[in-house]
N, C-alpha and C. Protein backbone atom coordinates (compact mmCIF):
# COMPACT_ATOMS: atom_id res chain seq x y z
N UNK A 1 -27.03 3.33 12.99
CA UNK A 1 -25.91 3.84 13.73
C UNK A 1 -26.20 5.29 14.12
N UNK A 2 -25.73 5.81 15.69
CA UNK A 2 -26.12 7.19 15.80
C UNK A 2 -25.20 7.97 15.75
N UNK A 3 -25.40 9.30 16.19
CA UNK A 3 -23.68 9.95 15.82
C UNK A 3 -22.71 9.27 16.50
N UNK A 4 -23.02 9.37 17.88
CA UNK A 4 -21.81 8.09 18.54
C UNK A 4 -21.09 7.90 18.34
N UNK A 5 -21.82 6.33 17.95
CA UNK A 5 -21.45 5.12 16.98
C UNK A 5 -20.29 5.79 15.60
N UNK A 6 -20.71 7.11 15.20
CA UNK A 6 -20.03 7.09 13.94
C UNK A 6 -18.78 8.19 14.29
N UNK A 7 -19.02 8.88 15.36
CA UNK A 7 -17.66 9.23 15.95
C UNK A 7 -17.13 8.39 16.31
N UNK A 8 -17.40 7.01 16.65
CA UNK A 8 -16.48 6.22 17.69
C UNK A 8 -15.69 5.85 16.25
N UNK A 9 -16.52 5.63 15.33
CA UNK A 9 -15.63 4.49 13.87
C UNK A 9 -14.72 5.70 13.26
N UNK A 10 -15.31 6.94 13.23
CA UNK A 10 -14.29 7.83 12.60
C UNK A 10 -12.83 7.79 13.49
N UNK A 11 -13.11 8.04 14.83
CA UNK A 11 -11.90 7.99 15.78
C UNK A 11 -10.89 6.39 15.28
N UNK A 12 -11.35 5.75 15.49
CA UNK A 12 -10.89 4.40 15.15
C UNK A 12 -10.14 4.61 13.95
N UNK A 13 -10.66 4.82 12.74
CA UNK A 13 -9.67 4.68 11.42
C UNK A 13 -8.91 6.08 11.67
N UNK A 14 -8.88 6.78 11.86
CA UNK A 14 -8.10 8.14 12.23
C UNK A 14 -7.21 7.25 13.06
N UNK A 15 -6.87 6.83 14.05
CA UNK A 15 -6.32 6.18 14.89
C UNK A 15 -5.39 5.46 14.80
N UNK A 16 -6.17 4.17 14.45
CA UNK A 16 -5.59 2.77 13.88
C UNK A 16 -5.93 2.34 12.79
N UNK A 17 -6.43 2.86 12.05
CA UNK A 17 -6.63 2.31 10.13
C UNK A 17 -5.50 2.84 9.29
N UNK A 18 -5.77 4.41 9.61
CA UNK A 18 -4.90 5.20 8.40
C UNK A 18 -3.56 5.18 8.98
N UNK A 19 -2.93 4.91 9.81
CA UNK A 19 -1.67 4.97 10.55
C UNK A 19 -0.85 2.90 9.47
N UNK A 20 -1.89 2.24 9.98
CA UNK A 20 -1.67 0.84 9.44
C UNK A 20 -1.49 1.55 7.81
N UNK A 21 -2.32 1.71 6.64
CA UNK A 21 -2.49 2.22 5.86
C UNK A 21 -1.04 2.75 4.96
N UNK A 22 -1.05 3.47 6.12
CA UNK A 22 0.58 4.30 5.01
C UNK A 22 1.91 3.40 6.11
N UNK A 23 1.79 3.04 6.99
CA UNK A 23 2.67 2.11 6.83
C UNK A 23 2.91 0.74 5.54
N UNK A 24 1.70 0.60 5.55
CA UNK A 24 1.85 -0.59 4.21
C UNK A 24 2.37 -0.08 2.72
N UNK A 25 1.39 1.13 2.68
CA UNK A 25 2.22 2.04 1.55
C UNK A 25 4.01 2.20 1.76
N UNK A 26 4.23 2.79 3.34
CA UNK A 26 6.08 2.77 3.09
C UNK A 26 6.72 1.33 2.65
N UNK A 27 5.87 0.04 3.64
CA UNK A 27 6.78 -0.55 3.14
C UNK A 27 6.68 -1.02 1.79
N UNK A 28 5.79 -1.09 0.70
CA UNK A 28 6.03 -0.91 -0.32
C UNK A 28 6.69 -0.43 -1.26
N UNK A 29 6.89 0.87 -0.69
CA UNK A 29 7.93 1.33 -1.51
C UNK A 29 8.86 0.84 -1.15
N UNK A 30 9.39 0.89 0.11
CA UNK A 30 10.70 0.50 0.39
C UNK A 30 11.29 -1.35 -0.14
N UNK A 31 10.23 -2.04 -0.46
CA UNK A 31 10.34 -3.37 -0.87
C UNK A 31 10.49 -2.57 -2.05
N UNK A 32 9.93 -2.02 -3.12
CA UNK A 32 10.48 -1.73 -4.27
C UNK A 32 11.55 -1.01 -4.83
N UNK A 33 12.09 -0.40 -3.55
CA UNK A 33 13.22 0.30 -3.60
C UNK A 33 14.41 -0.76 -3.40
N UNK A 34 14.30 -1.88 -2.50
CA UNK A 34 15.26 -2.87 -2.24
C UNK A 34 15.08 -3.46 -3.52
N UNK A 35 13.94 -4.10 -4.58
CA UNK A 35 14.23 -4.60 -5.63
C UNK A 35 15.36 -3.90 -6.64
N UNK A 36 14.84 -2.71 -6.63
CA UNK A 36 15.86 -1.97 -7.85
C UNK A 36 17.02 -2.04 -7.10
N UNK A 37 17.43 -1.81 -6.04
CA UNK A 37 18.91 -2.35 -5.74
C UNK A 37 19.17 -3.56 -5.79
N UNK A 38 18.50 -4.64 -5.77
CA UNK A 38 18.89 -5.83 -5.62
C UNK A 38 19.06 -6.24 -7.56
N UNK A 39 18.37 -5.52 -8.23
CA UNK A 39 18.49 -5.78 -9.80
C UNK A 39 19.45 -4.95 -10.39
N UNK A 40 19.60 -3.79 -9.89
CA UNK A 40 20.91 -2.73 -10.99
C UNK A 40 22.47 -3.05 -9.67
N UNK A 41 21.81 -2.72 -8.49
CA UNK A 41 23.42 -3.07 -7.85
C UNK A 41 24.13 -4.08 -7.28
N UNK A 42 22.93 -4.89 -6.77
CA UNK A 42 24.27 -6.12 -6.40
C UNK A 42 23.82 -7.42 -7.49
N UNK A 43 22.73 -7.04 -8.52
CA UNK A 43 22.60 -8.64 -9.63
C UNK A 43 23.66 -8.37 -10.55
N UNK A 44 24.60 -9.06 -9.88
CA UNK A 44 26.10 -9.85 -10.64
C UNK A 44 25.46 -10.92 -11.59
N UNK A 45 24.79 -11.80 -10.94
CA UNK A 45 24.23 -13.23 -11.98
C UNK A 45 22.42 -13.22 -11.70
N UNK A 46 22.33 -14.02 -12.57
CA UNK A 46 20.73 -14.40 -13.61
C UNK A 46 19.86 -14.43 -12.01
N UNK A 47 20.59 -15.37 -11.04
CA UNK A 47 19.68 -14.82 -9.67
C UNK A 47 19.22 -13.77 -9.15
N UNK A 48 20.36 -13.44 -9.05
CA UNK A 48 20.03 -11.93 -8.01
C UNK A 48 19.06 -11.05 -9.17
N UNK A 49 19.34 -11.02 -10.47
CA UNK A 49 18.10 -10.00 -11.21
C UNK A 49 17.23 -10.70 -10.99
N UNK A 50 17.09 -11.69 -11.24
CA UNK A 50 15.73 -12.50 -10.93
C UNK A 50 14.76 -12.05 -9.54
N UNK A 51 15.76 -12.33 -8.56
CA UNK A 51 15.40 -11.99 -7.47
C UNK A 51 14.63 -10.70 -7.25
N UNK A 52 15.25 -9.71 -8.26
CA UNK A 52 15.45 -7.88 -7.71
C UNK A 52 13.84 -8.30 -8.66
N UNK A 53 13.94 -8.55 -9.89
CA UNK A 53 12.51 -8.41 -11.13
C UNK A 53 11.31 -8.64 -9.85
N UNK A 54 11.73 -9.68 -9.09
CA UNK A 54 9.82 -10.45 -8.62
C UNK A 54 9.83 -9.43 -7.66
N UNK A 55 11.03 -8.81 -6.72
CA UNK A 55 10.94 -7.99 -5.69
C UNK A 55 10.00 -6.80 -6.05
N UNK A 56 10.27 -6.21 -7.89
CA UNK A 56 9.66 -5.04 -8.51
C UNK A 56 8.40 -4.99 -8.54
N UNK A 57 8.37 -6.30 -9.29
CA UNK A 57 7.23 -6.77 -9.79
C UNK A 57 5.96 -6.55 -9.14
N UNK A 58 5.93 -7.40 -7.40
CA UNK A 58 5.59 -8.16 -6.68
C UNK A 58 5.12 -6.31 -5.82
N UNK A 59 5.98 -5.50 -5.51
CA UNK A 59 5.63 -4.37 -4.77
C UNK A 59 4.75 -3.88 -5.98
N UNK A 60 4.73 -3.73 -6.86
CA UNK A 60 3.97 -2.86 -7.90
C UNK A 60 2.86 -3.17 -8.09
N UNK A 61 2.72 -4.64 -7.85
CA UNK A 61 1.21 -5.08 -7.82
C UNK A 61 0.38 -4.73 -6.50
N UNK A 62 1.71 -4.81 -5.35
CA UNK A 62 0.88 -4.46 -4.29
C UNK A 62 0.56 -2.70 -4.17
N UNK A 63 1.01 -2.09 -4.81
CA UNK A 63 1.00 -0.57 -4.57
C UNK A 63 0.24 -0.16 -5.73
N UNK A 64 -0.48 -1.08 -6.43
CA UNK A 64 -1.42 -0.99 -7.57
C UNK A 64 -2.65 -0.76 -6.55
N UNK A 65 -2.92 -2.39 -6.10
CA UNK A 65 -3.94 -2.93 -5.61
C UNK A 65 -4.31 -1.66 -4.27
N UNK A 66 -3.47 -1.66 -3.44
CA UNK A 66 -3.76 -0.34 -2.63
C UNK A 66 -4.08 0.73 -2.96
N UNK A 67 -3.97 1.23 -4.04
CA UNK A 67 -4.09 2.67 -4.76
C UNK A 67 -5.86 2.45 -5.04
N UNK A 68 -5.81 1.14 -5.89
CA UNK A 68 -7.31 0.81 -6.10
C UNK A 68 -7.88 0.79 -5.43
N UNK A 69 -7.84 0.26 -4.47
CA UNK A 69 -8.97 0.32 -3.21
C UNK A 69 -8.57 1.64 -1.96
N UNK A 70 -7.88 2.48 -2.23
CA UNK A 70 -7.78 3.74 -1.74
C UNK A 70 -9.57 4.50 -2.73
N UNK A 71 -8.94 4.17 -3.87
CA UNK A 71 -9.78 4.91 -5.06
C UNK A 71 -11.08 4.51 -5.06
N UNK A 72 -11.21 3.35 -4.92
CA UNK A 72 -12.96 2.81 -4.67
C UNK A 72 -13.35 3.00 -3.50
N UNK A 73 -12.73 3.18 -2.39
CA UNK A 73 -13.28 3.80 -1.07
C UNK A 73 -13.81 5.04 -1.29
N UNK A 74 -12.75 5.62 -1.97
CA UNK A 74 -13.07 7.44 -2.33
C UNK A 74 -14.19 7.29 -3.02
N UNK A 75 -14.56 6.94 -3.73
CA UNK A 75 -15.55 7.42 -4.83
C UNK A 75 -17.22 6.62 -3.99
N UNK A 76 -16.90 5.79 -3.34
CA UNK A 76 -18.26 5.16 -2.92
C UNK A 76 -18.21 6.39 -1.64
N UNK A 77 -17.38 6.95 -0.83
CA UNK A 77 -17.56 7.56 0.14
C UNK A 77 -18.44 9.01 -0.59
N UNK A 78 -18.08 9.26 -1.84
CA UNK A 78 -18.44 10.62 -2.51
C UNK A 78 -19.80 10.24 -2.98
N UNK A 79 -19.61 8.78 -3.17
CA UNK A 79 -21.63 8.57 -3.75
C UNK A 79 -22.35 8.77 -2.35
N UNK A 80 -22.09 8.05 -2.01
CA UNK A 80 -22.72 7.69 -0.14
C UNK A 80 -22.87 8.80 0.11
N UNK A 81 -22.16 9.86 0.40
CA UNK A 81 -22.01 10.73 1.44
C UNK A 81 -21.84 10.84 2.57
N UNK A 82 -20.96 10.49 2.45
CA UNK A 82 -20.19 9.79 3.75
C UNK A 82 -19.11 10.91 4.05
């Protein structure tokens, strides 16, 4: 790849990667923010907590998994030199 090529890919995730990126991060939170309301304010019955728990659950794994592979990008970009 020549510089180009690696301006064109830097432009690109600057662009359209990291923009996608922390959108997925908001809505994460915001799915985990609707769980805890759906578990402390409107779970009246065994459903709705139910409901709000997997809503918690379910964002936390995803805002795990993103963090991780935020973190293994970082660190291979710092070996690489990139």
């Amino acid at each position: 790849m020549n510089a180009t090529d690696n301006d064109l890919v830097r432009s690109f995730f600057a662009a359209v990667v990291n923009p996608l990126v922390q959108l997925m991060f908001a809505a994460a939170i915001v799915y985990f923010i609707y769980g805890v309301y759906v578990y402390f304010i409107k779970g009246d019955g065994d459903a709705d907590r139910t409901q709000g728990k997997n809503h918690i659950l379910w964002s936390t794994v995803g805002l795990f998994i993103m963090i991780s592979v935020w973190g293994i990008i970082a660190v291979l970009e710092r070996t690489l030199g990139v």
